[in-house]
Protein backbone atom coordinates (compact mmCIF):
# COMPACT_ATOMS: atom_id res chain seq x y z
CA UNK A 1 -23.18 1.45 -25.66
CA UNK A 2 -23.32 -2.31 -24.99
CA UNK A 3 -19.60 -2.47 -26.27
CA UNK A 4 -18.30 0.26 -24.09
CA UNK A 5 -20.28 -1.46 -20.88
CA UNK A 6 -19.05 -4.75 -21.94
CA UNK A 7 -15.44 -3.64 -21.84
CA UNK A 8 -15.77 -1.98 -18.63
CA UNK A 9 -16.95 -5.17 -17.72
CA UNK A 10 -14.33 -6.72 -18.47
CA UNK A 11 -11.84 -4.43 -17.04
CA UNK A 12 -13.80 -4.60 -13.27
CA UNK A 13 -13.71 -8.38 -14.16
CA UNK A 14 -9.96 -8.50 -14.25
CA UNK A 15 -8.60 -5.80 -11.84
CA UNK A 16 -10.96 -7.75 -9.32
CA UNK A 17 -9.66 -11.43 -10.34
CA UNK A 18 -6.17 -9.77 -10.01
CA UNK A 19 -6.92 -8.75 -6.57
CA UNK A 20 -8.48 -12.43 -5.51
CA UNK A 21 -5.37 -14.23 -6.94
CA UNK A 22 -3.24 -11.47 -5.04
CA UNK A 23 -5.10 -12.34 -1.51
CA UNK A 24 -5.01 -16.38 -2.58
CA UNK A 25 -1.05 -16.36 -2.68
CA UNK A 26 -1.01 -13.85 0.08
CA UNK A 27 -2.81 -16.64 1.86
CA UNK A 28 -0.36 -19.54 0.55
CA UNK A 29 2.54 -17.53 1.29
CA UNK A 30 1.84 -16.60 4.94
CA UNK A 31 1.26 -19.90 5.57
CA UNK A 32 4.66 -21.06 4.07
CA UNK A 33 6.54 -18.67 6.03
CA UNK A 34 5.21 -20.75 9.17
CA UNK A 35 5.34 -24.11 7.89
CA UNK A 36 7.84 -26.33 6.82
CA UNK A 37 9.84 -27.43 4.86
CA UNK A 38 12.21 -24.41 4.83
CA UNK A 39 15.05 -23.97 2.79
CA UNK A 40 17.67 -21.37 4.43
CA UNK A 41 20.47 -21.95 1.45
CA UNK A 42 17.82 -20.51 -0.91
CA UNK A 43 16.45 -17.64 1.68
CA UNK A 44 20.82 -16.52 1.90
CA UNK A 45 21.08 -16.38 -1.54
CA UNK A 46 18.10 -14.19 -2.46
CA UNK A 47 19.23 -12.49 0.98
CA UNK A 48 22.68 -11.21 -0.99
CA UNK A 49 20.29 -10.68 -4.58
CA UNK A 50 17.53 -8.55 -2.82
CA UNK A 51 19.97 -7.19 0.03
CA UNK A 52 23.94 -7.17 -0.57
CA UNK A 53 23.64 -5.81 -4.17
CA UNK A 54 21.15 -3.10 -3.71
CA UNK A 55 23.11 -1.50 -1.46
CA UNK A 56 25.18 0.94 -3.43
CA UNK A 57 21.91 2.16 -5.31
CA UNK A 58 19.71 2.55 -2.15
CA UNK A 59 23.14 4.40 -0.81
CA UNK A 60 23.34 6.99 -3.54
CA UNK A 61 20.09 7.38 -3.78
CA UNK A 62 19.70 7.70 0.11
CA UNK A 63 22.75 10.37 -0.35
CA UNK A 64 21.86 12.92 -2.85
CA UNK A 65 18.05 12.91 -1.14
CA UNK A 66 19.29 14.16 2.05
CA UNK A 67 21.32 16.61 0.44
CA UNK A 68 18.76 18.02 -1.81
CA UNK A 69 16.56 18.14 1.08
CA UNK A 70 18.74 20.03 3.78
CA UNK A 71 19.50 22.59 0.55
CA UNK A 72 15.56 22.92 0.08
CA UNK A 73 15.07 23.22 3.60
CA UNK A 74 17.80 26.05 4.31
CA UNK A 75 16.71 28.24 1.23
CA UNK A 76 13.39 28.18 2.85
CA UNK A 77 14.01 28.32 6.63
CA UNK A 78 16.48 31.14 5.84
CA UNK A 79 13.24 33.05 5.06
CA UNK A 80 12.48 33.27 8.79
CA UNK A 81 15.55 32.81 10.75
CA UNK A 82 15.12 28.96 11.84
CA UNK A 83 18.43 27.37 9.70
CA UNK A 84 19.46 25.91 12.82
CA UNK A 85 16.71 23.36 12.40
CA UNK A 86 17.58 22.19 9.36
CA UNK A 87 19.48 18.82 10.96
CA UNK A 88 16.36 17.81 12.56
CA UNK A 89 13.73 18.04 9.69
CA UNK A 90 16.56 15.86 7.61
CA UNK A 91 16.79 13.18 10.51
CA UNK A 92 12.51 12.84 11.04
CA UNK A 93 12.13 13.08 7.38
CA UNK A 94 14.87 10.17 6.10
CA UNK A 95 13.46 8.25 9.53
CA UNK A 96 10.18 7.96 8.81
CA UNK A 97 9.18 8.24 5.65
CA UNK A 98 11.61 8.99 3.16
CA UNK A 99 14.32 6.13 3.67
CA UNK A 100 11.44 3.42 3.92
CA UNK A 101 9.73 4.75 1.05
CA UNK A 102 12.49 5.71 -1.07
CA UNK A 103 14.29 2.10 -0.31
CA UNK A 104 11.39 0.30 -1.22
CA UNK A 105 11.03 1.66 -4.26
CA UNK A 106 14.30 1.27 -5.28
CA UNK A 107 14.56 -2.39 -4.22
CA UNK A 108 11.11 -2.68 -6.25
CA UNK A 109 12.96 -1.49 -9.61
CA UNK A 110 16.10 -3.61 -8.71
CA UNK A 111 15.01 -7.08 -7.05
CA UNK A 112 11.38 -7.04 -7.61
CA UNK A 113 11.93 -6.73 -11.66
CA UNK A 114 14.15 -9.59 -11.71
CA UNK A 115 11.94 -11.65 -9.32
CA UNK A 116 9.20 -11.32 -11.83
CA UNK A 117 12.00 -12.02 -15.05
CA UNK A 118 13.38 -14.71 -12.81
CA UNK A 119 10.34 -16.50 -12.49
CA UNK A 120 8.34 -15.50 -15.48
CA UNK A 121 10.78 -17.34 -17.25
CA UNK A 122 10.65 -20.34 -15.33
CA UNK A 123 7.05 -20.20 -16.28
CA UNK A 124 7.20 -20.26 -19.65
CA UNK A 125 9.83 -22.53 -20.36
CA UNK A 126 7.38 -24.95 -18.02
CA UNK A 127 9.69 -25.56 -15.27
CA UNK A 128 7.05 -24.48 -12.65
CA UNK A 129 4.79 -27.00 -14.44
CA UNK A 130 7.99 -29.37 -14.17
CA UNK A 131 8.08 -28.71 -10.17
CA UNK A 132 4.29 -29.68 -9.84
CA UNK A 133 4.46 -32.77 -11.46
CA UNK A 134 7.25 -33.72 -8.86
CA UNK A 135 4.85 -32.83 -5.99
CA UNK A 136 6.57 -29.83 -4.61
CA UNK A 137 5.20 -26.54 -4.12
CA UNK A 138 5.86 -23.80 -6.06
CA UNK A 139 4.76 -21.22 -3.70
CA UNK A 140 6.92 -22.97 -0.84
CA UNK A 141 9.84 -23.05 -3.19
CA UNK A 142 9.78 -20.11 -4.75
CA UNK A 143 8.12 -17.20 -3.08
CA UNK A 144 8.99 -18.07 0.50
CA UNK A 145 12.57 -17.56 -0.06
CA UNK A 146 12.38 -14.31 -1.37
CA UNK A 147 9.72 -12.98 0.80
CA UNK A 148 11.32 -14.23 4.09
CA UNK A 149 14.44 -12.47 2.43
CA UNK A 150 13.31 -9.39 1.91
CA UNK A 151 11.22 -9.21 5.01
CA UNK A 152 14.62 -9.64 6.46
CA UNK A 153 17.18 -7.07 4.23
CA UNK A 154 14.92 -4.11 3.64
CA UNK A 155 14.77 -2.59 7.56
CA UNK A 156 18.47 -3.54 7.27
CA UNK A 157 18.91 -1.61 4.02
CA UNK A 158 16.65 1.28 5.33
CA UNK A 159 18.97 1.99 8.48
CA UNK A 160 22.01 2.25 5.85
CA UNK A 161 19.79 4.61 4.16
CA UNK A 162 18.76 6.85 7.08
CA UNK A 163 22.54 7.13 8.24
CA UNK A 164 23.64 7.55 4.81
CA UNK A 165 20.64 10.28 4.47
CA UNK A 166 21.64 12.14 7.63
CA UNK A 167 25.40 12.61 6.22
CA UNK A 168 24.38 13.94 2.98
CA UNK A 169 22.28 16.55 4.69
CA UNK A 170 25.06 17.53 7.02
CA UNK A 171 27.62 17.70 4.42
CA UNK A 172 25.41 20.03 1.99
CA UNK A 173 23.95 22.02 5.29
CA UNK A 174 27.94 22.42 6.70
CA UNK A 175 30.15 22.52 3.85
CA UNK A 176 28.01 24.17 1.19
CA UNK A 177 25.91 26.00 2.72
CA UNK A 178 27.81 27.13 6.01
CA UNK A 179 26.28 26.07 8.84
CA UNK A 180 26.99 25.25 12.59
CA UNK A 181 28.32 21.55 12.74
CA UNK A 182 27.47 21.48 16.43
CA UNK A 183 23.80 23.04 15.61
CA UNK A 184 23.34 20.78 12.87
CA UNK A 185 24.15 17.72 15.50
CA UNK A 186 23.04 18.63 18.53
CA UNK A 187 19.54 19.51 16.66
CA UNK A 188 19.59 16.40 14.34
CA UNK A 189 19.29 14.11 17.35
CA UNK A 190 17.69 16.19 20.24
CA UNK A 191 14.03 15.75 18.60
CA UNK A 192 14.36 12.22 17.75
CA UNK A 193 12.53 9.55 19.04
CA UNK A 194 13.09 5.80 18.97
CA UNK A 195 9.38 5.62 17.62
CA UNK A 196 10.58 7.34 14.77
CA UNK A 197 13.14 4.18 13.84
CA UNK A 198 11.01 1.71 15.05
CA UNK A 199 8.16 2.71 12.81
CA UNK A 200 10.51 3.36 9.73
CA UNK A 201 11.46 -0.30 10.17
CA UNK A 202 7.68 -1.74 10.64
CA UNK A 203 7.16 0.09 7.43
CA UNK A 204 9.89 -1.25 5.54
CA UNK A 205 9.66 -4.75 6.48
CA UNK A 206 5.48 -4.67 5.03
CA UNK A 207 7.51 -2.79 2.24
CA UNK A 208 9.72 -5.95 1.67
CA UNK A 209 6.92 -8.51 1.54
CA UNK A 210 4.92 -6.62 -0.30
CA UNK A 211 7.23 -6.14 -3.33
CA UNK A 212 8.81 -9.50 -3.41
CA UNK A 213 5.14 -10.56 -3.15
CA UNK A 214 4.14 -8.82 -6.24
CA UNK A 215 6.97 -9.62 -8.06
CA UNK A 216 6.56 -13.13 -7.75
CA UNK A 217 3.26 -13.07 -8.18
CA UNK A 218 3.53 -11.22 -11.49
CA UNK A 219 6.35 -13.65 -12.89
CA UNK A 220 4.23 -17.20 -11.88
CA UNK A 221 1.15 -15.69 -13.68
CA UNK A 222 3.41 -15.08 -16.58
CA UNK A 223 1.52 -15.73 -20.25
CA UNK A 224 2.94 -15.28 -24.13
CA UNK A 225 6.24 -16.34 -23.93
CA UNK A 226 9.40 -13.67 -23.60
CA UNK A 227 7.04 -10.75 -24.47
CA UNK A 228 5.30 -11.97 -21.71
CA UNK A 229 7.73 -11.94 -19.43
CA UNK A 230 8.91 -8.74 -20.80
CA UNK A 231 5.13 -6.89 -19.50
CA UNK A 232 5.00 -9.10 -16.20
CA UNK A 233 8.79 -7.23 -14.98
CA UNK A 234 6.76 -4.00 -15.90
CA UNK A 235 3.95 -4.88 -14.41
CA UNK A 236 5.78 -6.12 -11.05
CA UNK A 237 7.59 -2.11 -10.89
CA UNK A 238 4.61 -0.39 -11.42
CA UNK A 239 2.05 -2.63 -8.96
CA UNK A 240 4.32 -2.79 -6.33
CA UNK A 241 5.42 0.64 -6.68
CA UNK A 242 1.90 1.74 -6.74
CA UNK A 243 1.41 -0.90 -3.62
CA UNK A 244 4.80 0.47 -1.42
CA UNK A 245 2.68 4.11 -1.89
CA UNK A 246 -0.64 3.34 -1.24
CA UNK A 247 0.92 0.97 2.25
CA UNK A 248 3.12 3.95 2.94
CA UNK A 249 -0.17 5.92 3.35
CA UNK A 250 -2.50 3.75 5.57
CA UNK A 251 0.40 2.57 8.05
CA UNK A 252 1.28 6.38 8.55
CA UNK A 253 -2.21 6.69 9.69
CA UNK A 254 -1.70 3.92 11.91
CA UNK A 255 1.49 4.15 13.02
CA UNK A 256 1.18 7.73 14.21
């Protein structure tokens, strides 16, 4: 019994001290974004790694979701006679939820692996330890960039996403399935709202700091060598995976 509390102990002890050193470079990172020195060579270059070449996977995957969902959509609004509205649950559904959501998750498994390789590697080949001892700040030099970055690329790479989204549903809804081009238009955009962009892009941009966040969190607290940086790039999908979800849910309470 004392074993099994004292490694449940341990497990509250380190999900919590997780969470504190989460909320401490939160803290350090916020307050790099506002302060200088900046460094806008480094913030374009992680602006083409976390933006530029994502773009073809967010694309396809943007793509193929709107066309699976207008051909789920018109097998079951065929049931009852309402196929004509087929363009406008593919337009609010890519707006608000599933283009944020399924770009964040993709840039996750893309740029916020290899921010946690990147500089999980740097850690334990010591050349974080190398930019201490020359009185600069890791935080400032390292996560700023790519927070600030992808803060900046993700709404970007979200409105690809929804237009991208909204032609793969009209292309399965039209060619494949037969129907009305000018229903499918007239109906995609006649119940939209700018609301409906404007909080697809609030969500992505929390989206954007919170991955690059995690990810460069879980690469500087890198430990055990390669293998280590091996579990902190798993670690990074899954957390901020996990964290795009779990933010997904509480600003969709807010936001509407």
């Amino acid at each position: 019994m004392t074993a099994v509390l004292e490694l449940l102990g341990r497990g509250v002890l380190s999900v919590l001290e997780g969470v504190g050193r989460f909320f401490t470079l939160f803290g350090m990172t916020l307050r790099g974004l506002v302060s200088p020195p900046w460094a806008p060579a480094a913030t374009a270059r992680q602006v083409v790694r976390v933006g530029v070449d994502s773009v073809p996977v967010v694309l396809l995957t943007a793509f193929f979701t709107g066309g699976v969902l207008a051909l789920q959509t018109f097998k079951g609004f065929q049931r009852f006679h309402a196929e004509g509205y087929i363009g406008s649950v593919v337009a609010l559904s890519m707006l608000r939820e599933l283009g944020p959501v399924l770009t964040g998750l993709m840039v996750t498994g893309r740029a916020g692996s290899a921010m946690a390789a990147e500089l999980g590697s740097m850690r334990v080949t010591e050349q974080i330890d190398a930019l201490v001892s020359l009185a600069t700040d890791p935080v400032q030099y390292l996560f700023v960039p790519r927070v600030l970055a992808a803060i900046i690329v993700v709404p970007m790479l979200v409105v690809l996403a929804d237009a991208i989204g909204i032609v793969g549903g009209y292309l399965v809804a039209v060619s494949y399935l037969g129907a009305n081009p000018v229903v499918y238009i007239n109906n995609t955009f006649q119940f939209l709202d700018m609301d409906d962009l404007t909080s697809g892009l609030i969500k992505s941009a929390v989206f954007g700091f919170l991955l690059a966040l995690v990810g460069c969190q879980c690469g500087f607290d890198t430990e055990g060598g390669a293998e280590g940086v091996g579990r902190s790039t798993t670690t990074a999908v899954v957390m901020g995976s996990l964290s795009i979800l779990i933010a997904d849910f509480f600003l969709t309470k807010v936001l509407f």
